[in-house]
Structure formats: structure tokens, C-alpha cells
N, C-alpha and C. Protein backbone atom coordinates (compact mmCIF):
# COMPACT_ATOMS: atom_id res chain seq x y z
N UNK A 1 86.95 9.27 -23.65
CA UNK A 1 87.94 8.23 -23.73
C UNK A 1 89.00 8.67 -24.73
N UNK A 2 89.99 8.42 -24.17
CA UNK A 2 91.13 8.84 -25.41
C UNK A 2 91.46 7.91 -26.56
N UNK A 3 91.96 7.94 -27.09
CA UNK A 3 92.31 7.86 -28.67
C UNK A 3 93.04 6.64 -28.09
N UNK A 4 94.10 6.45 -27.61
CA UNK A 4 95.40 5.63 -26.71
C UNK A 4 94.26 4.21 -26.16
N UNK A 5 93.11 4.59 -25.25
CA UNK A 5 92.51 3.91 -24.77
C UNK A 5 91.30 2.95 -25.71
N UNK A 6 90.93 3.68 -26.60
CA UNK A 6 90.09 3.30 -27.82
C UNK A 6 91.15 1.71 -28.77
N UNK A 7 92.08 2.93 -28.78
CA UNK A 7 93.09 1.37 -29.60
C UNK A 7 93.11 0.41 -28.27
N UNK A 8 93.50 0.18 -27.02
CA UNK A 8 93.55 -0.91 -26.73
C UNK A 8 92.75 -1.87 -26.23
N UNK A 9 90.89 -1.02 -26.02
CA UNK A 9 89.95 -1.67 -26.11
C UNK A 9 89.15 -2.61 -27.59
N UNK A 10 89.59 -1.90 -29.17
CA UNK A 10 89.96 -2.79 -29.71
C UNK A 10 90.90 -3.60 -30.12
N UNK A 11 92.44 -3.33 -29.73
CA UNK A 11 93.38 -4.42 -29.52
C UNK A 11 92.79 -5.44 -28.62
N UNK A 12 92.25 -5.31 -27.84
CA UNK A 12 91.92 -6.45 -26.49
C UNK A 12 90.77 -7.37 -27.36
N UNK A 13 89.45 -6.67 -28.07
CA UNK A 13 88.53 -7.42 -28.33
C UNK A 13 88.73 -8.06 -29.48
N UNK A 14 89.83 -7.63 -30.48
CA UNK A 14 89.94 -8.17 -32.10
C UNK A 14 90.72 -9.47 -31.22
N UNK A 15 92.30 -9.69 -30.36
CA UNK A 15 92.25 -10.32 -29.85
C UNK A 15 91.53 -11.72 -29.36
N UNK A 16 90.32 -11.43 -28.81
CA UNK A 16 89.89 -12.31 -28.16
C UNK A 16 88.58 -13.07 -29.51
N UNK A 17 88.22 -11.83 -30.33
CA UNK A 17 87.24 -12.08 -31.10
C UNK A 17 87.62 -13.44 -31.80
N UNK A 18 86.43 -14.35 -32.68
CA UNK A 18 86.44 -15.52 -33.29
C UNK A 18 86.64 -15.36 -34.60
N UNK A 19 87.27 -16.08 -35.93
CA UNK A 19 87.12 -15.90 -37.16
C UNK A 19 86.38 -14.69 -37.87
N UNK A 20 84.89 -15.19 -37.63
CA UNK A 20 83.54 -14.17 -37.96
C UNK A 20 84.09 -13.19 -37.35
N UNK A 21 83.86 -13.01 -36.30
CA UNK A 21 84.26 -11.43 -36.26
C UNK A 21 85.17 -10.80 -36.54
N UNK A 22 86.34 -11.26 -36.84
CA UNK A 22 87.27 -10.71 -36.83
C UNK A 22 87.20 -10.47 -38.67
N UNK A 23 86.91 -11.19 -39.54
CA UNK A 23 86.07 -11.02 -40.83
C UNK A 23 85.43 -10.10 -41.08
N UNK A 24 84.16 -9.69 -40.23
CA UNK A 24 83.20 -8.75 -39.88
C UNK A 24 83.97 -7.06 -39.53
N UNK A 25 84.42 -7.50 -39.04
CA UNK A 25 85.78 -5.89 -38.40
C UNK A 25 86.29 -5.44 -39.85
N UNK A 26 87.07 -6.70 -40.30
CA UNK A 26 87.91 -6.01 -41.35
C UNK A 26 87.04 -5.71 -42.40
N UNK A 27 85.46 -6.28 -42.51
CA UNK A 27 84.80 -6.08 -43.90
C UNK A 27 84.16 -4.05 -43.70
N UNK A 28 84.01 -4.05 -42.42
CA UNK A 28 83.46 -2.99 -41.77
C UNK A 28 84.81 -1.66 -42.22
N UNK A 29 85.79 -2.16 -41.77
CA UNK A 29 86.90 -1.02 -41.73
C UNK A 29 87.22 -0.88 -42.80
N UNK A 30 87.72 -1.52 -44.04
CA UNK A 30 87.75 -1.73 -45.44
C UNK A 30 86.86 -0.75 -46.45
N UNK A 31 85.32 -1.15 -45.91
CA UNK A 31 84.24 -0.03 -46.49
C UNK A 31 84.34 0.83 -46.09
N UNK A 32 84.67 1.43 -44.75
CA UNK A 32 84.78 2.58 -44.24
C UNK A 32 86.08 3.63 -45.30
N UNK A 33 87.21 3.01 -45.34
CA UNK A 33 88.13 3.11 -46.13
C UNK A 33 87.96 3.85 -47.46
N UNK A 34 87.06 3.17 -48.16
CA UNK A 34 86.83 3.81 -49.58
C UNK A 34 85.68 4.50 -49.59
N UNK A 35 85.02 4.74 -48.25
CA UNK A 35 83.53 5.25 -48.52
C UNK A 35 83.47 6.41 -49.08
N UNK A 36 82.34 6.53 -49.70
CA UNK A 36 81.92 7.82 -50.98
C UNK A 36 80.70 7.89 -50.61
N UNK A 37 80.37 7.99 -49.44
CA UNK A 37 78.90 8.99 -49.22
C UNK A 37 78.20 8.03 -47.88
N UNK A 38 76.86 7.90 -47.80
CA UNK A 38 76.29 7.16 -46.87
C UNK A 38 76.41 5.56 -47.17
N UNK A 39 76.82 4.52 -45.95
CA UNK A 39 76.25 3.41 -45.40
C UNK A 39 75.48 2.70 -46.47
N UNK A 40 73.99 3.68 -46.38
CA UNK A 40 73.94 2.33 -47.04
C UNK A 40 73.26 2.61 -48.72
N UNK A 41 74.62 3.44 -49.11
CA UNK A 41 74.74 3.66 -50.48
C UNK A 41 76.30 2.93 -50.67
N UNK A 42 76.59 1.91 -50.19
CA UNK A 42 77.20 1.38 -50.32
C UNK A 42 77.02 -0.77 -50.26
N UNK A 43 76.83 -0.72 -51.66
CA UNK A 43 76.22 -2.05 -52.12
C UNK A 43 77.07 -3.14 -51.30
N UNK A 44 78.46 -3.24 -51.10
CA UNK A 44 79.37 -4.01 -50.14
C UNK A 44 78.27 -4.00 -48.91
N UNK A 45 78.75 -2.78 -48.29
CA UNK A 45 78.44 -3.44 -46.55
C UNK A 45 76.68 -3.33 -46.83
N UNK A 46 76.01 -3.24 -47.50
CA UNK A 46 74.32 -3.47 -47.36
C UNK A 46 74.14 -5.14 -47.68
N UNK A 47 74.86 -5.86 -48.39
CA UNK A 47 74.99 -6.92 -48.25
C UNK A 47 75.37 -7.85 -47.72
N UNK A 48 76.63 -7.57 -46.79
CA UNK A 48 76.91 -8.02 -45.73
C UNK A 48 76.55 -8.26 -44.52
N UNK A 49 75.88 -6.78 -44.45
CA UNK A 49 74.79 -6.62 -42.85
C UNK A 49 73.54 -7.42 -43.54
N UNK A 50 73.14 -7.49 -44.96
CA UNK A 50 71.91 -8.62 -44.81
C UNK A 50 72.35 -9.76 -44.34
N UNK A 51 73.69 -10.41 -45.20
CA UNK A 51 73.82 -12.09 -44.74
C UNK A 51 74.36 -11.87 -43.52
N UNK A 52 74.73 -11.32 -42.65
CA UNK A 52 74.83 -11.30 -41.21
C UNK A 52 73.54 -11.50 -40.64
N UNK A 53 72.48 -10.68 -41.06
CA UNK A 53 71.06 -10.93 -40.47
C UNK A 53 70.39 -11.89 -40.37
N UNK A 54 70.53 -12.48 -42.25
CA UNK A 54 70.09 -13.41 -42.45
C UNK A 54 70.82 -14.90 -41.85
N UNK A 55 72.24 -14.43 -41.06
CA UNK A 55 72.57 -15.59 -40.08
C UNK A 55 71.82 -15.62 -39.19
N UNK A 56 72.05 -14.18 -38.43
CA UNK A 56 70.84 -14.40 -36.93
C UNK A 56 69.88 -15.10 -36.98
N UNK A 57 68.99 -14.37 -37.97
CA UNK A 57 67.49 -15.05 -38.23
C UNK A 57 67.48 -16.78 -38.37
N UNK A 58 68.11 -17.46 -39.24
CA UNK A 58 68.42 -18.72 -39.32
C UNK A 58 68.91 -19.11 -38.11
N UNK A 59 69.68 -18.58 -37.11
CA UNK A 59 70.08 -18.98 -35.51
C UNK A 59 71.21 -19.68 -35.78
N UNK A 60 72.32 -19.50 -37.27
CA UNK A 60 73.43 -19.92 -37.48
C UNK A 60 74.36 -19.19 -37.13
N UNK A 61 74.29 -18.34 -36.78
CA UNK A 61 75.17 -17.33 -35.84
C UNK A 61 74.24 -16.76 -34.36
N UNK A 62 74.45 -16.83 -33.51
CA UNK A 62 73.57 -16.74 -32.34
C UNK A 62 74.02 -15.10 -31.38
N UNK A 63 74.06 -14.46 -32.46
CA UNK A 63 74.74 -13.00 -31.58
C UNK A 63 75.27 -13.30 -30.30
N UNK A 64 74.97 -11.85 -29.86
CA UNK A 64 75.61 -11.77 -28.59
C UNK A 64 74.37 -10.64 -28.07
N UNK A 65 73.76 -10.69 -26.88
CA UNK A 65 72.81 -10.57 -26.02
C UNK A 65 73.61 -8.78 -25.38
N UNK A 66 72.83 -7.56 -25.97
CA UNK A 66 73.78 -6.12 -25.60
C UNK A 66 74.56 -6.12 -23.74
N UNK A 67 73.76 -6.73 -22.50
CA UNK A 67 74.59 -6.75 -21.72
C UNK A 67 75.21 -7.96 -21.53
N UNK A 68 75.64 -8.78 -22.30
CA UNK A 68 77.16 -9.33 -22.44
C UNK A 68 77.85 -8.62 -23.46
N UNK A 69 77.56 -8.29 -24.36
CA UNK A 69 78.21 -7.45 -25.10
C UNK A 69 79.20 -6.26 -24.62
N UNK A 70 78.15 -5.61 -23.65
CA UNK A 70 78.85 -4.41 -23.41
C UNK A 70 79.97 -4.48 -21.56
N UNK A 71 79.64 -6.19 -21.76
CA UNK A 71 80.40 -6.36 -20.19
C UNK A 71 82.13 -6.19 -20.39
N UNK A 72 82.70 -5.99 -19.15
CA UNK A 72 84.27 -5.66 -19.61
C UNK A 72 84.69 -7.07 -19.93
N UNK A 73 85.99 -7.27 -19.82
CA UNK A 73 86.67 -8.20 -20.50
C UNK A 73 87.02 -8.70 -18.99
């Protein structure tokens, strides 16, 4: 997939995405930004992916099921 096509499959989904996610994107791209080594030597996003989890688990955020996830738009 090209580079051209990559941007407008996430132009299309930041788009359509809700608050949370769109929160979630920028907390993701942000860390990526300043990263200085591995994931999850990075105290930011290891905490974030917990209280994300710890939404699922509580069923206060109700994911998204991988084949809807990965269905087109």
C-alpha cells in the first residue's frame, strides 16, 4: 500500500472516529513522537493502554469486535 493511500485510509477513519478515539490516536502519535527506546519503557503510553483496558474490562468502553474492525468503510 502506498504512503498516498495509508494517509487517506487514516484521513477517512480519524474522520469518522468518536472523541475517544480520536484522543487515543493523538495520545498514540504524540508518544511515538518523543520515543526514546521501547513501548513499554515508556511510562505515558503503559498507562494509557492500562486505563483503556481497564475500560474494556469494566464494559465502559465496549471495543470493537477485529471483523468489524477490519471491515471497509
Amino acid at each position: 500500500m502506498t504512503v498516498t493511500a495509508i494517509r487517506q485510509k487514516l484521513y477517512e477513519y480519524i474522520k469518522e472516529a468518536d472523541d475517544k478515539q480520536v484522543k487515543a490516536f493523538y495520545t498514540i502519535i504524540t508518544m511515538c513522537e518523543n520515543e526514546s527506546g521501547e513501548w513499554w519503557e515508556n511510562e505515558k503510553m503503559v498507562e494509557e493502554l492500562k486505563a483503556q483496558d481497564a475500560d474494556m474490562d469494566s464494559g465502559k468502553d465496549p471495543g470493537v469486535l477485529w471483523q468489524d474492525a477490519k471491515q471497509p468503510y
